[in-house]
Every structure is written in structure tokens, then in C-alpha cells.
N, C-alpha and C. Protein backbone atom coordinates (compact mmCIF):
# COMPACT_ATOMS: atom_id res chain seq x y z
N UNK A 1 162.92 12.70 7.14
CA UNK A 1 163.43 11.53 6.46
C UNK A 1 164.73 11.84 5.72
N UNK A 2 165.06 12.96 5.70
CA UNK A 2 166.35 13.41 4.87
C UNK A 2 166.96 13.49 5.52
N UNK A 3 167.49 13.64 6.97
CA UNK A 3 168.35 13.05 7.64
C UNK A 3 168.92 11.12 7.63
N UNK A 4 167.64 10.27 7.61
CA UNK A 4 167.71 9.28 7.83
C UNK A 4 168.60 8.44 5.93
N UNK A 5 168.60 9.67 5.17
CA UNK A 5 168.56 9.01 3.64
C UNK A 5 170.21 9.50 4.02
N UNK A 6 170.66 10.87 4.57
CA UNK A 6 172.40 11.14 4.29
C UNK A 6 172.79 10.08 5.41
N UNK A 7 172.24 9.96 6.32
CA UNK A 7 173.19 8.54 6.89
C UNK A 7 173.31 7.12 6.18
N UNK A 8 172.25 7.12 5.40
CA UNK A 8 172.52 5.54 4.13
C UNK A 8 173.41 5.72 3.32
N UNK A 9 173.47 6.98 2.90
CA UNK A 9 173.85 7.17 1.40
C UNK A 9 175.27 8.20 1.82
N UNK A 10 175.49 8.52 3.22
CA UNK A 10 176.55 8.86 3.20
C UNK A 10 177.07 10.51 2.65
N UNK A 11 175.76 11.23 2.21
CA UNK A 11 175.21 12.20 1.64
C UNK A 11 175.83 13.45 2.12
N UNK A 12 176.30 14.92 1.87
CA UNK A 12 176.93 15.60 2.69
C UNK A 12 175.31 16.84 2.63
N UNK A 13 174.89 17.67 3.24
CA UNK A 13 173.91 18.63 3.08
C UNK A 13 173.80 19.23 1.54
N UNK A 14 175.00 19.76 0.92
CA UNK A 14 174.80 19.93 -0.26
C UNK A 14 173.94 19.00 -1.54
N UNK A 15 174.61 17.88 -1.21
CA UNK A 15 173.97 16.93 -1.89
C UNK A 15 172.75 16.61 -1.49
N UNK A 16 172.30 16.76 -0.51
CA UNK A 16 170.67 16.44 -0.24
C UNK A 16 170.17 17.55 -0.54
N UNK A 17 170.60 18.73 -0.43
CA UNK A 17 169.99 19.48 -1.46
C UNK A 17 169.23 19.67 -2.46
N UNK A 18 170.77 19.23 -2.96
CA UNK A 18 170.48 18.72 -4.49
C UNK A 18 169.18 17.94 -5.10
N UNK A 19 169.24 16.76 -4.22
CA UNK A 19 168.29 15.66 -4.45
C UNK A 19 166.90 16.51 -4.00
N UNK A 20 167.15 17.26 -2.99
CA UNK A 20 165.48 17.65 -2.84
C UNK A 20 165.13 18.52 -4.21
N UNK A 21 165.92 19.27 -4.79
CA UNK A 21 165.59 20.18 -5.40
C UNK A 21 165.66 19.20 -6.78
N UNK A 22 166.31 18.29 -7.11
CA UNK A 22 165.71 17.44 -8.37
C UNK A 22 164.18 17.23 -7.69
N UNK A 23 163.92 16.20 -7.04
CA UNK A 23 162.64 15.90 -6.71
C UNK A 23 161.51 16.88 -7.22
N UNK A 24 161.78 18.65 -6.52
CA UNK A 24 160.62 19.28 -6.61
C UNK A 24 160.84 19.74 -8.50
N UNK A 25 161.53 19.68 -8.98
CA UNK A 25 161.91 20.12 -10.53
C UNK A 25 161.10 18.94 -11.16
N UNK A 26 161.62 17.35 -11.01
CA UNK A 26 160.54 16.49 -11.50
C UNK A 26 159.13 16.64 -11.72
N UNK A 27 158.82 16.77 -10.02
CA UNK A 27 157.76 17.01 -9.92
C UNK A 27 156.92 18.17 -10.53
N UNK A 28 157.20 19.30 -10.76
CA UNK A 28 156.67 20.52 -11.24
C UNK A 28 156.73 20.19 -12.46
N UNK A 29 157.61 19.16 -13.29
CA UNK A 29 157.37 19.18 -14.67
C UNK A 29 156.80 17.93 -15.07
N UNK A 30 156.14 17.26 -13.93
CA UNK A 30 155.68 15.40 -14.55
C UNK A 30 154.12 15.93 -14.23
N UNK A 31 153.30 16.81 -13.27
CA UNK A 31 152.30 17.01 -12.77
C UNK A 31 151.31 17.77 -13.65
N UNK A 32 152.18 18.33 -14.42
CA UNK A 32 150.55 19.16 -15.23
C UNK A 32 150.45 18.05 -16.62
N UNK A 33 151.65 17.07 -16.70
CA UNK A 33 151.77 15.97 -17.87
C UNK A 33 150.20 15.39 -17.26
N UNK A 34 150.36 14.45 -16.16
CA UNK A 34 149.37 13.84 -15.64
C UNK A 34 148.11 14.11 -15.39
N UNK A 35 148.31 15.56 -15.14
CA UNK A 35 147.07 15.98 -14.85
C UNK A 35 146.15 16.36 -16.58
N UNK A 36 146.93 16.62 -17.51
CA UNK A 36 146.04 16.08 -19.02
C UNK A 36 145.99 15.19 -19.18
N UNK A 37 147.04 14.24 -18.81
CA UNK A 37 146.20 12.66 -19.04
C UNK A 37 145.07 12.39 -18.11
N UNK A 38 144.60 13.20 -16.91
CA UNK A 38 143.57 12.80 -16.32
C UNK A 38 142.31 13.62 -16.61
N UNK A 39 142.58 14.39 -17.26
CA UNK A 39 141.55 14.86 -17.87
C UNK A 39 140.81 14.42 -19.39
N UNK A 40 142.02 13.59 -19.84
CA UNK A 40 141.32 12.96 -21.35
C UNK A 40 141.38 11.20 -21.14
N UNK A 41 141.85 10.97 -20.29
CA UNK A 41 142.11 9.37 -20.47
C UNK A 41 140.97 9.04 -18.84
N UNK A 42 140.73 7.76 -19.11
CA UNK A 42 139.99 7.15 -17.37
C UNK A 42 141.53 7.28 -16.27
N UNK A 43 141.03 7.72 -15.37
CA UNK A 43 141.43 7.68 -14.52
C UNK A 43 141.97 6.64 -13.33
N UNK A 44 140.81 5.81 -13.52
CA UNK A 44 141.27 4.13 -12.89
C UNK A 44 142.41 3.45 -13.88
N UNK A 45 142.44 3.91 -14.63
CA UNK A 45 143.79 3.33 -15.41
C UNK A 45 145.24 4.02 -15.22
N UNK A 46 144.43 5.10 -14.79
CA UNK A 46 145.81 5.99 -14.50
C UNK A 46 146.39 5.48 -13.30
N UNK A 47 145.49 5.53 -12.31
CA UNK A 47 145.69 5.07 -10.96
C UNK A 47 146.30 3.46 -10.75
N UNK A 48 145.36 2.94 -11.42
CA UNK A 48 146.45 1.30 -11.83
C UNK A 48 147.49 1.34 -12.14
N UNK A 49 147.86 1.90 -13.12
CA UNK A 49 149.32 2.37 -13.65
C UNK A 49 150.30 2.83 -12.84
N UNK A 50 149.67 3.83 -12.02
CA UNK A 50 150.78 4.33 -10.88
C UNK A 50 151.02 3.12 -9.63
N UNK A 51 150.29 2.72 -9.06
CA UNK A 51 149.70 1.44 -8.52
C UNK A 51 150.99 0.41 -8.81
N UNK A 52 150.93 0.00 -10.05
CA UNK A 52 151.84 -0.82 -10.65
C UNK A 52 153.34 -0.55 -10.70
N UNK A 53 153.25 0.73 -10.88
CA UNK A 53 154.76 1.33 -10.77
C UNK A 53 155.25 1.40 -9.49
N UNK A 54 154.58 1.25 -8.39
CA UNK A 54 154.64 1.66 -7.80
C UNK A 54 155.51 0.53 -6.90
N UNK A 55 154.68 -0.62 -6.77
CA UNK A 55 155.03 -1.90 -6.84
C UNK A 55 156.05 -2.66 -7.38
N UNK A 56 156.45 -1.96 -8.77
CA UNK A 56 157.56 -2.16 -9.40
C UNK A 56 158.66 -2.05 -8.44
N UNK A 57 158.75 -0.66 -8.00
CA UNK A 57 160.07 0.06 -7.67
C UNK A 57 160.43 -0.75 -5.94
N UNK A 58 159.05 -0.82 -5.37
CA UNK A 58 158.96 -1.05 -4.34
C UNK A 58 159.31 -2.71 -4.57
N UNK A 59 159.13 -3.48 -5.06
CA UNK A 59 160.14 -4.95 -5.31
C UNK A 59 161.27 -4.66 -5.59
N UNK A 60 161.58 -3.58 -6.75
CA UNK A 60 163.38 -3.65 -6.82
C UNK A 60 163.87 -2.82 -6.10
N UNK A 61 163.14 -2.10 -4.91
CA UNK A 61 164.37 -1.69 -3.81
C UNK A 61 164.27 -3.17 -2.39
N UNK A 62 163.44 -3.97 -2.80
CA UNK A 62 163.94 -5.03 -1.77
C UNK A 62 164.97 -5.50 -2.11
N UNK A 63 165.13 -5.97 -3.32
CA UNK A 63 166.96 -6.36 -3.51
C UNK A 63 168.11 -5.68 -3.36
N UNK A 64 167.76 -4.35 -2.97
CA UNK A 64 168.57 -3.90 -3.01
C UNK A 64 169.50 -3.95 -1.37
N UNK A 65 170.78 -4.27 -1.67
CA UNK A 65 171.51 -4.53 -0.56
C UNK A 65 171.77 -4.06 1.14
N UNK A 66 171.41 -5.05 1.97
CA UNK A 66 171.17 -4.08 3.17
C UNK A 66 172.61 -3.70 3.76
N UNK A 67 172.96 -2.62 4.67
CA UNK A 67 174.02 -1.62 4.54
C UNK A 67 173.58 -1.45 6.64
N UNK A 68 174.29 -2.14 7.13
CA UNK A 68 174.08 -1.88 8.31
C UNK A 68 174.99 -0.63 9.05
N UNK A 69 174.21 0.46 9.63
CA UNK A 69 174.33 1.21 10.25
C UNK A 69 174.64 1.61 11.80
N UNK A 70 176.36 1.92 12.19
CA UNK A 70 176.50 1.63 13.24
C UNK A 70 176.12 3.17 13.86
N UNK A 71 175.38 3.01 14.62
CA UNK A 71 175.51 4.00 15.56
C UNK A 71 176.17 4.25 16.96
N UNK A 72 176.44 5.50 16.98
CA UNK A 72 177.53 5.56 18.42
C UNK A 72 176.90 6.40 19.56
């Protein structure tokens, strides 16, 4: 799929790099957050929550502008 994201975004390898290696940095530092909230809080709330967010993001990337791609 990281091929298919530098042809949207116009991306050079460095820069997708980049972006992968934010991703796994997020991730390594949002996951042990969550994982104490799933150990002291319900869990179906957690899961709703993400659920919801999830939904969020996924409505505001429908507005987001379509960018047609010519291929040769």
C-alpha cells in the first residue's frame, strides 16, 4: 500500500520512510498507554471509542478531494 500512497501524495522513498517510521514511533508510544487503560477501565468502552474514532476519520477522509491519477 505504500507504493499506492507515493503515487497520491506524490511522495519521494525518503519521505515514505519517514511516514512509516512516524507510524511505528506512534505506535510504540500510544500502545502500552492503551493497554493500561485496558487493564483498569471496561473495555467495550474502549473499543466503542476506537470504533467511533474510527468513523470519525473515515467520514473526514470522504471529503477529502478526489485527485485523479493518470497512468501511462
Amino acid at each position: 500500500i505504500l507504493a499506492d500512497i507515493q503515487d497520491t501524495f506524490d511522495m519521494s522513498n525518503s519521505q515514505a520512510g519517514l511516514l512509516q517510521t512516524a507510524f511505528i514511533f506512534v505506535f510504540m508510544f500510544v500502545a502500552p498507554f492503551f493497554g493500561y487503560l485496558g487493564d483498569r477501565y471496561s473495555r467495550k468502552w474502549l473499543i466503542a471509542g476506537g470504533i467511533l474514532f474510527w468513523c470519525g476519520t473515515s467520514l473526514g477522509g470522504s471529503f477529502m478531494p478526489v485527485r485523479i491519477v493518470a497512468y501511462s
